[in-house]
C-alpha atoms as a PDB file:
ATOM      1  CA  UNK A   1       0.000   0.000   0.000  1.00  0.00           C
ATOM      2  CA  UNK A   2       3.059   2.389   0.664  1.00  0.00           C
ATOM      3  CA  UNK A   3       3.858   2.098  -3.185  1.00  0.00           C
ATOM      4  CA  UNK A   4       0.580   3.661  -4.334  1.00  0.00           C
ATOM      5  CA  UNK A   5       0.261   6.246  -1.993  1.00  0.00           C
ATOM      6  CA  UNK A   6       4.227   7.356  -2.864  1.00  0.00           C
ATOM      7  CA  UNK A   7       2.873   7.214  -6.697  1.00  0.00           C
ATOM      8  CA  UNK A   8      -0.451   8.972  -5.821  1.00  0.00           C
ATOM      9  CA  UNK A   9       1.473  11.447  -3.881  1.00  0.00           C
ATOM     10  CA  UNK A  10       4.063  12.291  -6.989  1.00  0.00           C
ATOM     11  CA  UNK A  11       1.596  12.225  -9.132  1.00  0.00           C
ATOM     12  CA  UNK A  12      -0.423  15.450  -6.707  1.00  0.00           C
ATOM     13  CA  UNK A  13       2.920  17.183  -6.327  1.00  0.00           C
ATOM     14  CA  UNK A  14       3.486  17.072  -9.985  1.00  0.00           C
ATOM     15  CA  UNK A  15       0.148  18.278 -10.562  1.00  0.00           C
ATOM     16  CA  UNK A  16       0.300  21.063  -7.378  1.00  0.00           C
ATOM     17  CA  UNK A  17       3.596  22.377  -9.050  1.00  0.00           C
ATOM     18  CA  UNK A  18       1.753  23.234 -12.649  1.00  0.00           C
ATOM     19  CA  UNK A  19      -1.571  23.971 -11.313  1.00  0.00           C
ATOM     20  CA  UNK A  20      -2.705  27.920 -11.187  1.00  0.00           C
ATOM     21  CA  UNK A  21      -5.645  30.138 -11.032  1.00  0.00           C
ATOM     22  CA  UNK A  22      -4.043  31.783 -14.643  1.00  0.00           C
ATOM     23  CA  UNK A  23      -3.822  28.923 -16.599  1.00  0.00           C
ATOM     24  CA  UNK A  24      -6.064  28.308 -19.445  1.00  0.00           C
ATOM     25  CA  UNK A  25      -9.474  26.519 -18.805  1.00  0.00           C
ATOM     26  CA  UNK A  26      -8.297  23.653 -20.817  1.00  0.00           C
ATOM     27  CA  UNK A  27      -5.278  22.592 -18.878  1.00  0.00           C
ATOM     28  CA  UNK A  28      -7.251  23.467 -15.428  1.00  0.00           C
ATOM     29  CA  UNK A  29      -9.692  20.715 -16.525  1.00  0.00           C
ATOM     30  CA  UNK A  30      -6.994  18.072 -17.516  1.00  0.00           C
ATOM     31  CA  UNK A  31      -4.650  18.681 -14.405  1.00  0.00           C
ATOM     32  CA  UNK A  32      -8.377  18.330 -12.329  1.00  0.00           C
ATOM     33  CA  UNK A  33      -9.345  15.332 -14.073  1.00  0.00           C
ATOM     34  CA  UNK A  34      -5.307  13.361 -13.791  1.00  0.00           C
ATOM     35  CA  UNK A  35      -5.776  14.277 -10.176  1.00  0.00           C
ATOM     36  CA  UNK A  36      -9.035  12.274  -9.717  1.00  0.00           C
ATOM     37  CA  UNK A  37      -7.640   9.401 -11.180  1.00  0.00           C
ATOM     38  CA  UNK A  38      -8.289   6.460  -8.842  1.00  0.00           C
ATOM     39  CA  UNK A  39      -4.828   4.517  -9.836  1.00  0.00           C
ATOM     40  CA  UNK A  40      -1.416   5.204  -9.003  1.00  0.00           C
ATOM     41  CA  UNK A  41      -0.049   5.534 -12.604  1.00  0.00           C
ATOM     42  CA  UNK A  42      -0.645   7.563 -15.814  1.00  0.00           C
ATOM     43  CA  UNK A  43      -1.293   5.612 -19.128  1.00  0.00           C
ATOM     44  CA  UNK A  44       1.215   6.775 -21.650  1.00  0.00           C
ATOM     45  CA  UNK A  45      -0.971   9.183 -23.083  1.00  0.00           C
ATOM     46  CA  UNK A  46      -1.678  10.629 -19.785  1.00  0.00           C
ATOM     47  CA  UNK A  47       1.785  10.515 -18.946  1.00  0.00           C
ATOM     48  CA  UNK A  48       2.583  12.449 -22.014  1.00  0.00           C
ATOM     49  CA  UNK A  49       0.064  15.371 -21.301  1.00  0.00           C
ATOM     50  CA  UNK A  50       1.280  15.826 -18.031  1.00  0.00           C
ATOM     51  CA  UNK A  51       5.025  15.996 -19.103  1.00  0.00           C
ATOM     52  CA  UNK A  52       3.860  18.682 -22.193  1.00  0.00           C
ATOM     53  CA  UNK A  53       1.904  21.218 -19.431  1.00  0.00           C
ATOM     54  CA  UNK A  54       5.366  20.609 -17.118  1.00  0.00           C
ATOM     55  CA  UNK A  55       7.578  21.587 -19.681  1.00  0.00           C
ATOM     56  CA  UNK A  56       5.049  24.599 -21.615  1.00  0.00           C
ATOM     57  CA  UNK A  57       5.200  26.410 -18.128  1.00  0.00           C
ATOM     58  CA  UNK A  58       9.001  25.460 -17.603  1.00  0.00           C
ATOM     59  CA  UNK A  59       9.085  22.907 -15.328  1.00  0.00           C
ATOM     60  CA  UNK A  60      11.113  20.456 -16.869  1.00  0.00           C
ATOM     61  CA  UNK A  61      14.281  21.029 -19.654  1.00  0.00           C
ATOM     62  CA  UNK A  62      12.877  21.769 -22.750  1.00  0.00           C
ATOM     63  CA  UNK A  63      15.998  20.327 -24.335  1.00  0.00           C
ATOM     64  CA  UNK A  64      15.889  16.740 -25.701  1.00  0.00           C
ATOM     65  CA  UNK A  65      17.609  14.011 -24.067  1.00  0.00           C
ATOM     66  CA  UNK A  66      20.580  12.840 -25.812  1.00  0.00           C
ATOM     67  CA  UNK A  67      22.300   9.517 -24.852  1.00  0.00           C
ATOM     68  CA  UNK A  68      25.441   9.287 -24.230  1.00  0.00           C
ATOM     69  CA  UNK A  69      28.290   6.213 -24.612  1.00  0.00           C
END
């Protein structure tokens, strides 16, 4: 039970750190709807959304990932 409550719990911070009274309806009602979710993960698509709102509003690097060897 510890696991999904950690996972629920990253999932609200995640949401807490985007969400804001200025941001367009749209993304209001998504971030609302991931954070009623009653599962501890995001489907891919989900997933996805989230990490697009995150990095719009600068919360993650823009930059792509390259992989280094």
């Amino acid at each position: 039970m510890q696991l999904i409550s950690d996972a629920c719990g990253g999932l609200r911070l995640r949401i807490s750190r985007v969400y804001s009274d200025s941001l367009e309806e749209t993304v209001k009602s998504l971030l609302q709807s991931l954070g009623k979710l009653n599962r501890s993960y995001l489907t891919a698509v989900e997933e996805k959304l989230l990490s697009l709102i995150e990095r719009e509003y600068g919360l993650i690097d823009q930059s792509p990932q390259t992989h280094r060897q």
